[in-house]
C-alpha atoms as a PDB file:
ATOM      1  CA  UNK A   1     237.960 -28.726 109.442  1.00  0.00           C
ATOM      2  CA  UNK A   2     236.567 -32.203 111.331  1.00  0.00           C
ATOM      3  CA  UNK A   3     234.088 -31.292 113.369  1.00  0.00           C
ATOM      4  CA  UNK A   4     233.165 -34.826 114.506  1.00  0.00           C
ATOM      5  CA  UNK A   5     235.055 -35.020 117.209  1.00  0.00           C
ATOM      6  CA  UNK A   6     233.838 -31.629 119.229  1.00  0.00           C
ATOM      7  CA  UNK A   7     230.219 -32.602 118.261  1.00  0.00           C
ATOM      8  CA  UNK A   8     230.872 -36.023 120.448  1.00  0.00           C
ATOM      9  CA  UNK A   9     232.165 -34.102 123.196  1.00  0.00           C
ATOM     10  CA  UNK A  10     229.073 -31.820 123.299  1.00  0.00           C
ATOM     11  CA  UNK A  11     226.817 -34.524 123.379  1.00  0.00           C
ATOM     12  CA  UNK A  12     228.586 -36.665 126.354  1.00  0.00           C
ATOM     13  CA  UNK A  13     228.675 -33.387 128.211  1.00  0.00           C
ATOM     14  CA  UNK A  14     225.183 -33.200 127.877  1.00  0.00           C
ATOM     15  CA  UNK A  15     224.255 -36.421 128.725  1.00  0.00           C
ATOM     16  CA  UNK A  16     226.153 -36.818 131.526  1.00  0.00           C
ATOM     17  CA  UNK A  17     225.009 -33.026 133.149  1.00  0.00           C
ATOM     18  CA  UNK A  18     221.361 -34.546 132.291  1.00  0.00           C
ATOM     19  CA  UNK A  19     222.212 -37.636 134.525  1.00  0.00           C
ATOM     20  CA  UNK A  20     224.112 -35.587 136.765  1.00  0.00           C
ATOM     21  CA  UNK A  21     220.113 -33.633 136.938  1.00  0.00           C
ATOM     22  CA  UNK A  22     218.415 -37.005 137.712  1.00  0.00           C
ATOM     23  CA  UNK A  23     220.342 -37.897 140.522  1.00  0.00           C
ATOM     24  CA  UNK A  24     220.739 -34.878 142.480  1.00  0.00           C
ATOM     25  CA  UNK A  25     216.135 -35.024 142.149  1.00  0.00           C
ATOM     26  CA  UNK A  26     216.234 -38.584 143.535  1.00  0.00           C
ATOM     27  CA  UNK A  27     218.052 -37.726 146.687  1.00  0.00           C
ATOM     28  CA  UNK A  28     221.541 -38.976 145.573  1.00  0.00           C
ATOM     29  CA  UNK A  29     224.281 -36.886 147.394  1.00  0.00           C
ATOM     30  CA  UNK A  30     226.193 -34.359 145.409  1.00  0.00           C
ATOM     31  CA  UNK A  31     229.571 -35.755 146.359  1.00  0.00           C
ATOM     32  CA  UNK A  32     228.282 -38.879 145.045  1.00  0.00           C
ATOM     33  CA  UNK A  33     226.118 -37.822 141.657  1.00  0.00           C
ATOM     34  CA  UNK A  34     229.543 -35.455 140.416  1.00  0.00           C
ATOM     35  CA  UNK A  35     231.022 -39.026 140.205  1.00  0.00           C
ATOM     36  CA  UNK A  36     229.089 -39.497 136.876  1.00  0.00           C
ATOM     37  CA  UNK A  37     231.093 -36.638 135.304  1.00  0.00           C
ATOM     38  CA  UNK A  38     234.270 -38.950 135.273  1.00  0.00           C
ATOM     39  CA  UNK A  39     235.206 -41.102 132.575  1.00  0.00           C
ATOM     40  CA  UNK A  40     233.921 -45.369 133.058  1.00  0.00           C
ATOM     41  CA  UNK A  41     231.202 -43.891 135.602  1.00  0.00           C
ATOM     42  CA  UNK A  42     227.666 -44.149 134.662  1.00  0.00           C
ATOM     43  CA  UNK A  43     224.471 -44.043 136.632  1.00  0.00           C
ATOM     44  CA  UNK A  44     221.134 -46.169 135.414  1.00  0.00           C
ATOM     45  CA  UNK A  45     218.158 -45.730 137.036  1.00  0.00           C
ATOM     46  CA  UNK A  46     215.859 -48.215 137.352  1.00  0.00           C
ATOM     47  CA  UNK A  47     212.222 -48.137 137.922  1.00  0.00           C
ATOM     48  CA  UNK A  48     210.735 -50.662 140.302  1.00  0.00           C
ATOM     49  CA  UNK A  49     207.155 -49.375 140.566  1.00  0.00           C
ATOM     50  CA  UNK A  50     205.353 -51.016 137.653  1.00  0.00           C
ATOM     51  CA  UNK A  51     206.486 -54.743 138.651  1.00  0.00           C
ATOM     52  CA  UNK A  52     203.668 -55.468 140.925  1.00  0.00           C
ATOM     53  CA  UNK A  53     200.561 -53.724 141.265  1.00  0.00           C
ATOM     54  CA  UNK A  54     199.828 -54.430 145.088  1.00  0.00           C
ATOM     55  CA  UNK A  55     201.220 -51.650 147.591  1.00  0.00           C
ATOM     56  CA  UNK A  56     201.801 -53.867 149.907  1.00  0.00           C
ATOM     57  CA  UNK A  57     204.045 -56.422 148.155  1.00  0.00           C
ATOM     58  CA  UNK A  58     205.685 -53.704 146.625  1.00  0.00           C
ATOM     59  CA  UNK A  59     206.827 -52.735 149.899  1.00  0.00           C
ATOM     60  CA  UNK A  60     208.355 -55.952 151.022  1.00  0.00           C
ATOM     61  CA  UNK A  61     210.345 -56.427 147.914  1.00  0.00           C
ATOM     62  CA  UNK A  62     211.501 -52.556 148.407  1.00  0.00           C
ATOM     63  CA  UNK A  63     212.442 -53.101 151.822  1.00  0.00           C
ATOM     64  CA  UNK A  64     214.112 -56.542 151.570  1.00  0.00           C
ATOM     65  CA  UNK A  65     216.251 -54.725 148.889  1.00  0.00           C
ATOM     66  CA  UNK A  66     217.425 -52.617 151.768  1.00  0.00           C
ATOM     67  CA  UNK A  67     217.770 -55.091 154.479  1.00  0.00           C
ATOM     68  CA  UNK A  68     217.837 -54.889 158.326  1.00  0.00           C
ATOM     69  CA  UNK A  69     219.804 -51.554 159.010  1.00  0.00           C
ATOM     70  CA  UNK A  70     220.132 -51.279 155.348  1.00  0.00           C
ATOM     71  CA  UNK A  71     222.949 -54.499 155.284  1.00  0.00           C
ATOM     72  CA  UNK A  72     221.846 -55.931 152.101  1.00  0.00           C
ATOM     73  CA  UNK A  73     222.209 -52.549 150.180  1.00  0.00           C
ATOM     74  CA  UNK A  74     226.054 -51.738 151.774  1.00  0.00           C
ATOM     75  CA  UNK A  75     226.605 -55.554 150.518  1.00  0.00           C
ATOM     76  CA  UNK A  76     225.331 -54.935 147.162  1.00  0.00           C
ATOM     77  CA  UNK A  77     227.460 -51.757 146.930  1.00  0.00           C
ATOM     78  CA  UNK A  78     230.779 -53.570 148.029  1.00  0.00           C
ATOM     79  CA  UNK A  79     229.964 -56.643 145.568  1.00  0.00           C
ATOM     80  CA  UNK A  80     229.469 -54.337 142.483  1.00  0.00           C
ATOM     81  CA  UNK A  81     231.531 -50.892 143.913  1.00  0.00           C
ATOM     82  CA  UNK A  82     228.662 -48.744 142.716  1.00  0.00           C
ATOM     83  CA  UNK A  83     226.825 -46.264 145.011  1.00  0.00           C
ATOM     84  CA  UNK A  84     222.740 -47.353 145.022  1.00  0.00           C
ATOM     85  CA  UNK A  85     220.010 -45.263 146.660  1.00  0.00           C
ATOM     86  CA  UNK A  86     216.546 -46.566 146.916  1.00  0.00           C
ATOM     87  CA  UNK A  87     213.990 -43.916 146.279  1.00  0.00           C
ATOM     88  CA  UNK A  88     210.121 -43.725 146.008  1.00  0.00           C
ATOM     89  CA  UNK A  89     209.787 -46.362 143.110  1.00  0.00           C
ATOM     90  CA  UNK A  90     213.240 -45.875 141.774  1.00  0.00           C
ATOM     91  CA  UNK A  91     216.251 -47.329 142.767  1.00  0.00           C
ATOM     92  CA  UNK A  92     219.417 -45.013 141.330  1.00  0.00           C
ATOM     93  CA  UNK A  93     222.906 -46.897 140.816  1.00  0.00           C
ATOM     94  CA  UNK A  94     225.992 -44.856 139.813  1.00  0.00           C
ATOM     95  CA  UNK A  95     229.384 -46.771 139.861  1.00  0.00           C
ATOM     96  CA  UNK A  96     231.313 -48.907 136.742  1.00  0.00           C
ATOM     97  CA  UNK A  97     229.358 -50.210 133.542  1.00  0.00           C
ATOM     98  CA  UNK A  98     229.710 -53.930 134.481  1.00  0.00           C
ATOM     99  CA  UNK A  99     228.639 -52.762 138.363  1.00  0.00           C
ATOM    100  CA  UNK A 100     225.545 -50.962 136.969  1.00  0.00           C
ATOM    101  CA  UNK A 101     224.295 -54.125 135.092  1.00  0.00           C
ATOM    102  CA  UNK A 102     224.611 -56.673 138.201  1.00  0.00           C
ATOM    103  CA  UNK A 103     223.138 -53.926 140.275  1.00  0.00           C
ATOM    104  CA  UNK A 104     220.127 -53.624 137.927  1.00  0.00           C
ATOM    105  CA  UNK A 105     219.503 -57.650 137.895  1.00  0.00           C
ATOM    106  CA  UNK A 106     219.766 -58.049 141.328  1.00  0.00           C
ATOM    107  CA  UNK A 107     217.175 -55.211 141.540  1.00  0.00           C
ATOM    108  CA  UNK A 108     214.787 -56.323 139.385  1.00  0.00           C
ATOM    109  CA  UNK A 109     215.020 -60.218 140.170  1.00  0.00           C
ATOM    110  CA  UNK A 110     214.198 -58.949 144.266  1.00  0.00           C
ATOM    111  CA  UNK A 111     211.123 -57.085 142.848  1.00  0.00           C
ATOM    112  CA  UNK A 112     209.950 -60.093 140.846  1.00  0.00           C
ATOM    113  CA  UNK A 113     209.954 -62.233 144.430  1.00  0.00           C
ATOM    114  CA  UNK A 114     213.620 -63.693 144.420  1.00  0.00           C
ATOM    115  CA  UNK A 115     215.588 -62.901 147.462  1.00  0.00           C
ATOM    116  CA  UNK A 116     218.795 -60.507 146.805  1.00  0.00           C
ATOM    117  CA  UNK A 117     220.828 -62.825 149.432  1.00  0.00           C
ATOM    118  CA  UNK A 118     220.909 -65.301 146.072  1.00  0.00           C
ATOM    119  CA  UNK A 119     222.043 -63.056 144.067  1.00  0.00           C
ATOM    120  CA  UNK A 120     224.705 -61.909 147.200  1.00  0.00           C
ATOM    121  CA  UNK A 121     225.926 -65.356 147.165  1.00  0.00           C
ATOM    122  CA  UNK A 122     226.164 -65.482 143.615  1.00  0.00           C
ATOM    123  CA  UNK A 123     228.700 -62.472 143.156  1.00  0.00           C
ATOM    124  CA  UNK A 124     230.764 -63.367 146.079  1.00  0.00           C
ATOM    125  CA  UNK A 125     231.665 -67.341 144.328  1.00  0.00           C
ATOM    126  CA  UNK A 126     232.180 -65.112 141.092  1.00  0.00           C
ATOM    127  CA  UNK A 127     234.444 -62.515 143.072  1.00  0.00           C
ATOM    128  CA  UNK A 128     236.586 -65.409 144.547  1.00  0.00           C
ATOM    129  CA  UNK A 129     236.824 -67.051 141.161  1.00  0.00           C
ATOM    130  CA  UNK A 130     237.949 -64.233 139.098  1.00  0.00           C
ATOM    131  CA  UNK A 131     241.354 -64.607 141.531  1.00  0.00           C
ATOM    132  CA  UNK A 132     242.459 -67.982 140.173  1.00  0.00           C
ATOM    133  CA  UNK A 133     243.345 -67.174 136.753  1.00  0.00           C
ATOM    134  CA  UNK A 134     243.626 -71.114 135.673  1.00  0.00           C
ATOM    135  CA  UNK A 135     239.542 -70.541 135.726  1.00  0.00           C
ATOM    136  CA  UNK A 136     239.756 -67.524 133.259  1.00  0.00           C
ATOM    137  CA  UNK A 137     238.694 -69.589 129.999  1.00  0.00           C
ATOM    138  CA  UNK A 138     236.651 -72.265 132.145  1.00  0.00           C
ATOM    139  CA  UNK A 139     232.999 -72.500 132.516  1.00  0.00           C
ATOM    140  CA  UNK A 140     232.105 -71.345 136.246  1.00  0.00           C
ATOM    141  CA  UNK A 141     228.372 -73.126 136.590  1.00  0.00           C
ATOM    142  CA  UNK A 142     229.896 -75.794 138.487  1.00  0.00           C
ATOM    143  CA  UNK A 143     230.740 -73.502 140.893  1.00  0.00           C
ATOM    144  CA  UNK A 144     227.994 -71.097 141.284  1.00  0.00           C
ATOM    145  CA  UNK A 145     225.145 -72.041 143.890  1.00  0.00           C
ATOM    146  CA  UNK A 146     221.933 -73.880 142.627  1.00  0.00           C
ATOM    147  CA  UNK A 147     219.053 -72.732 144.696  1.00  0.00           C
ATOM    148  CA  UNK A 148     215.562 -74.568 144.426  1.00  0.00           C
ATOM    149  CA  UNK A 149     212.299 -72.848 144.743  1.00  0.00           C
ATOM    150  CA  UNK A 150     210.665 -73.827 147.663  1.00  0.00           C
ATOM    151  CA  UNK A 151     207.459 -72.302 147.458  1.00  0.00           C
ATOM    152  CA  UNK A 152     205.799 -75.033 145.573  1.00  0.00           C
ATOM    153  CA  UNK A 153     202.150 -74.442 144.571  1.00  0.00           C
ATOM    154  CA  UNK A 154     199.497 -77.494 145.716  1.00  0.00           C
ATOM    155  CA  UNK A 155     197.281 -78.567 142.928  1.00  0.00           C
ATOM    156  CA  UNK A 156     193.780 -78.733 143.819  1.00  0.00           C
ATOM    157  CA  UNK A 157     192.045 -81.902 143.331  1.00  0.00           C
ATOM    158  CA  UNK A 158     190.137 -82.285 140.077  1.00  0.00           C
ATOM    159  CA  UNK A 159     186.440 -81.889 140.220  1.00  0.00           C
ATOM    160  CA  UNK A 160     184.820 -84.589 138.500  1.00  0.00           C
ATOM    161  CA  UNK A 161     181.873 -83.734 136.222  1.00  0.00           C
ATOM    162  CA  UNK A 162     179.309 -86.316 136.038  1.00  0.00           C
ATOM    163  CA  UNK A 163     178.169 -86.638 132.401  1.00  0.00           C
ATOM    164  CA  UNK A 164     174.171 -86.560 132.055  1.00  0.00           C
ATOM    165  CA  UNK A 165     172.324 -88.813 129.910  1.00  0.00           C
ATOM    166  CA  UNK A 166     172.382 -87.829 125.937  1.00  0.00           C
ATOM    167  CA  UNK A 167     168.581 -86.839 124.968  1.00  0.00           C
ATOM    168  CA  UNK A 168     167.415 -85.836 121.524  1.00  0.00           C
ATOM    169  CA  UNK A 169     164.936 -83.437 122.895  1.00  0.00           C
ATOM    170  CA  UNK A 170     165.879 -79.780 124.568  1.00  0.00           C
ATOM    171  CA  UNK A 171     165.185 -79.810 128.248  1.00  0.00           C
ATOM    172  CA  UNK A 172     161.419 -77.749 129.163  1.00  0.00           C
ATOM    173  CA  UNK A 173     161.405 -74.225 129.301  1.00  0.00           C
ATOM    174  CA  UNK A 174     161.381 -72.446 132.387  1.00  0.00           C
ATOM    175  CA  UNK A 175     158.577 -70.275 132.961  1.00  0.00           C
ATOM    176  CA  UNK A 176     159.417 -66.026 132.858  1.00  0.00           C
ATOM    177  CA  UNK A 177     159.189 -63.625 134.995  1.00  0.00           C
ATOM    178  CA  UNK A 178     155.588 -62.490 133.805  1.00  0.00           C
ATOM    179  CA  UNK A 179     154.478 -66.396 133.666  1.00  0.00           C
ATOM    180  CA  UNK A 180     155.518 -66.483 137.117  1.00  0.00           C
ATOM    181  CA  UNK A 181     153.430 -62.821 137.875  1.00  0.00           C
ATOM    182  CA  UNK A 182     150.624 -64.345 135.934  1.00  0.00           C
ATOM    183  CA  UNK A 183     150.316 -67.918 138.188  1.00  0.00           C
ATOM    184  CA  UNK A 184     150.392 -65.925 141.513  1.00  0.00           C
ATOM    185  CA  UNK A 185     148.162 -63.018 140.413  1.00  0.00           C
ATOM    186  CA  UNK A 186     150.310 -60.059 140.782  1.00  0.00           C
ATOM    187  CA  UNK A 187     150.703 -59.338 137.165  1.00  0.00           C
ATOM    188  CA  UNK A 188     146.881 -57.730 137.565  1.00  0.00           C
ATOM    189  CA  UNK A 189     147.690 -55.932 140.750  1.00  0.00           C
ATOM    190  CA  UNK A 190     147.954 -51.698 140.272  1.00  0.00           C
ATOM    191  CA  UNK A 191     151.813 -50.347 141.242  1.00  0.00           C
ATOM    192  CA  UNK A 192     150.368 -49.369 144.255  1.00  0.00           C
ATOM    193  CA  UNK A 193     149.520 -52.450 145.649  1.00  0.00           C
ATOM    194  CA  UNK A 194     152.503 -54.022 144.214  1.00  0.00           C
ATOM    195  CA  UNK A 195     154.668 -51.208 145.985  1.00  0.00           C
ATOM    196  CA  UNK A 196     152.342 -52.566 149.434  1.00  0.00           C
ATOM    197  CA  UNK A 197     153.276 -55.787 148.651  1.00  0.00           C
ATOM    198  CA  UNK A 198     156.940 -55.396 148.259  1.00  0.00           C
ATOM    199  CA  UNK A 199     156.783 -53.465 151.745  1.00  0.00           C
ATOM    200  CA  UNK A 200     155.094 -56.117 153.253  1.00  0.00           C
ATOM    201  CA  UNK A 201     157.360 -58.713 152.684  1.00  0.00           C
ATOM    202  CA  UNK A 202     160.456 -56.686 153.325  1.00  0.00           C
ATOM    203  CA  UNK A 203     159.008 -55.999 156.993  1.00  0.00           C
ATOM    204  CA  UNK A 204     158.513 -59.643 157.257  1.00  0.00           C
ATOM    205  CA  UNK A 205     162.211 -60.480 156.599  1.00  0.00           C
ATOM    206  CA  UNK A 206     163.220 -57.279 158.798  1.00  0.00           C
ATOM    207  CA  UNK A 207     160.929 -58.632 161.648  1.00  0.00           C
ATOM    208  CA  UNK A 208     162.522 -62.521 161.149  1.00  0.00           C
ATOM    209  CA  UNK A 209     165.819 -61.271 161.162  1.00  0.00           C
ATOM    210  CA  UNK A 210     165.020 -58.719 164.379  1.00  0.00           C
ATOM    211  CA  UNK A 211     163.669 -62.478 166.158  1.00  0.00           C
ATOM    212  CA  UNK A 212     166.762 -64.096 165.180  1.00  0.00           C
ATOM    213  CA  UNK A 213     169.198 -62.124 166.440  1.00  0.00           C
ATOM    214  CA  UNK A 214     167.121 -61.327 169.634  1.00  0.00           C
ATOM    215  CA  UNK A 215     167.278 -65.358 170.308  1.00  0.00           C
ATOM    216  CA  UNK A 216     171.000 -65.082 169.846  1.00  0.00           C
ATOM    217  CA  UNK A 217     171.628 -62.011 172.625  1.00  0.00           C
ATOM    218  CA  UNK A 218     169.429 -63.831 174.785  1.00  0.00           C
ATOM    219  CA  UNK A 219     171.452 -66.829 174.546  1.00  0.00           C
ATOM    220  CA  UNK A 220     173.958 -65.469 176.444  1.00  0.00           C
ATOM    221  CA  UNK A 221     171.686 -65.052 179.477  1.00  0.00           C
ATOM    222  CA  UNK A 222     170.460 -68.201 179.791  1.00  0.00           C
ATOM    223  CA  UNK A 223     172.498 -70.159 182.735  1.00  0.00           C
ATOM    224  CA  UNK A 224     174.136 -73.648 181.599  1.00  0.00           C
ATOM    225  CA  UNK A 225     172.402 -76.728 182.627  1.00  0.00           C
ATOM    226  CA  UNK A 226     173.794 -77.750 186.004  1.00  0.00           C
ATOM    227  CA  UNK A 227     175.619 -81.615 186.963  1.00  0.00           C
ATOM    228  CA  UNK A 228     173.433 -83.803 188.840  1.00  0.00           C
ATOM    229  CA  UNK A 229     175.392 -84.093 191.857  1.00  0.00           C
ATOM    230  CA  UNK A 230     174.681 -87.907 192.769  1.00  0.00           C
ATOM    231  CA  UNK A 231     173.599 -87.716 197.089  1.00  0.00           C
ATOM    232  CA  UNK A 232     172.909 -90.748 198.313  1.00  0.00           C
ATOM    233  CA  UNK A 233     171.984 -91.004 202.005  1.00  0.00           C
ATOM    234  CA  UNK A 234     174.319 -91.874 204.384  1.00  0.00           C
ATOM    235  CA  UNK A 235     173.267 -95.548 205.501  1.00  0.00           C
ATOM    236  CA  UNK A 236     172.984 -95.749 209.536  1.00  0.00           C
ATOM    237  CA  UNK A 237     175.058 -98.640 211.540  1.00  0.00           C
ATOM    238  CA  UNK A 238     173.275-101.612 211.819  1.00  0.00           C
ATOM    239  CA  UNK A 239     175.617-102.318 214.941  1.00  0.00           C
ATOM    240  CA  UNK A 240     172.947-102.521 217.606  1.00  0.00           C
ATOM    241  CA  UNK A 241     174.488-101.404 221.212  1.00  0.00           C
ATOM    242  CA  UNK A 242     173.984-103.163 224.335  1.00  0.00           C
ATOM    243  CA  UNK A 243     172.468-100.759 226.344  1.00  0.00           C
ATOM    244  CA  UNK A 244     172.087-103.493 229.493  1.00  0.00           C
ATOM    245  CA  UNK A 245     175.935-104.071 229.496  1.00  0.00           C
ATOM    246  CA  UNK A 246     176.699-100.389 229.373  1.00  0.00           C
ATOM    247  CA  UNK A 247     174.600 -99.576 232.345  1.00  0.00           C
ATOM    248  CA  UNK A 248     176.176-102.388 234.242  1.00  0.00           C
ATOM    249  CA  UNK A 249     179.653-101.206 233.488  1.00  0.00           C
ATOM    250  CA  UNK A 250     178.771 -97.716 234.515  1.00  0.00           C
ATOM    251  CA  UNK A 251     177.207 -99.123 237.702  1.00  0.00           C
ATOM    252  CA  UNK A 252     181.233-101.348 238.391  1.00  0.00           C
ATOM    253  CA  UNK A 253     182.575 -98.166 237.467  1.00  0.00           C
ATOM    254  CA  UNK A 254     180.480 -95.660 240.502  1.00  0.00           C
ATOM    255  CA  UNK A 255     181.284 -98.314 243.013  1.00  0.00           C
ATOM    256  CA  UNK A 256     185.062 -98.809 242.706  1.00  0.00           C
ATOM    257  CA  UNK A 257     185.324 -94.913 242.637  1.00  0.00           C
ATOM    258  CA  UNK A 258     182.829 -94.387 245.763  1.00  0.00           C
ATOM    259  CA  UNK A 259     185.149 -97.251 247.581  1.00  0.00           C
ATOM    260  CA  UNK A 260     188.262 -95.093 247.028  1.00  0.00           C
ATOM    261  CA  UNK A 261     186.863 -92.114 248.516  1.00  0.00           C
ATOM    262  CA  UNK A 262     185.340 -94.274 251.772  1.00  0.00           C
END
């Protein structure tokens, strides 16, 4: 009896109930995840958490996988007819074989900092194209869309070294730490009065640094220096008045009105 053939069959069944497992634990929708139990369905799921290492540009890949309102997903889905659910640092894709390979480039190329909207464009040309069937046994890379990166880097400007003059003899050695204790005297001095020392100048630094930022808060107190308003005295008319003529003309005036009244 050939047994070969019920041995396959218990093997697909449990692959595809162990599949069936893994998407019903990363939120996939039963209705959806039975889908895998049908013949040219398979589900691939693809991990997305190891590409970068920093949360935060993990994030921004994640979500620009998903789109505003989740557009660039339902796209992605219509382009390849396979159901994709974006999950923790998984993204699960259940649909056709060819579907489940485009999905899983478009995936990974969007985690590795290349916009899905590319990729988008990319499988729409190749959608329209697979129509005209004059183009079946033709090269399609004249059609496809060439997209440039943009995000050139900036070289920064070479540093140049200036060579030093070639001696045969090694440069002096620099005195040690205990050469150094030696010169000044504390090599001789007891731990205790090294310890006194050490305090010392550490309050010295703590009291220099106290100053400093003293001088800075009182900074702020200290009123701006004021214009110079330039006030020059007002100069006084030279035009001298004729006090004689005035008198005379108020003396004309007092007789012509004392005349009216008479």
């Amino acid at each position: 009896i050939n047994t070969k053939p019920l041995e396959e069959a218990v093997v697909s069944t449990q692959s595809t109930g162990r599949d069936l497992i893994k998407l019903l634990a990363r939120s996939v929708p039963f209705e959806q995840a039975k889908r895998v139990l049908q013949d040219e369905i398979t589900s691939d799921i693809i991990k997305i958490g190891n590409v970068t290492r920093n949360k935060e540009r993990f994030v921004k890949r994640r979500q620009r996988l998903v789109g505003p309102n989740g557009n660039t997903l339902k796209a992605l889905e219509l382009l390849t007819e396979c159901y994709i659910k974006v999950q923790g640092s998984t993204v699960a894709a259940l649909g056709p074989y060819k579907g489940i390979k485009q999905v899983r480039n478009v995936v990974m190329d969007t985690m590795s900092n290349i916009h899905p909207i590319y990729n988008i464009k990319i499988l729409m040309t190749k959608r329209e194209l697979m129509k005209d069937p004059t183009l079946k046994n033709e090269s399609w890379d004249r059609f496809l869309p060439q997209f440039k990166k943009k995000n050139v880097q900036t070289k920064k400007p070479k540093v140049q070294k200036t060579k030093k003059k070639y001696t045969p003899f090694p440069p002096p050695q620099q005195p040690s730490k205990v050469d150094l204790q030696l010169e000044s005297g504390e090599y001789f001095l007891k731990e205790a009065d090294k310890k006194q020392k050490k305090q010392v100048e550490k309050s010295e630094k703590q009291e220099t640094k106290a100053a400093m930022k003293r001088k800075e808060k009182e900074q702020v107190f200290i009123a701006p220096a004021e214009e110079k308003i330039n006030t020059k005295p007002i100069e006084a008319d030279n035009t001298s008045v004729d006090i004689e003529a005035l008198k005379k003309k108020l003396k004309d005036k007092n007789i012509k009105v004392a005349k009216k009244d008479s």
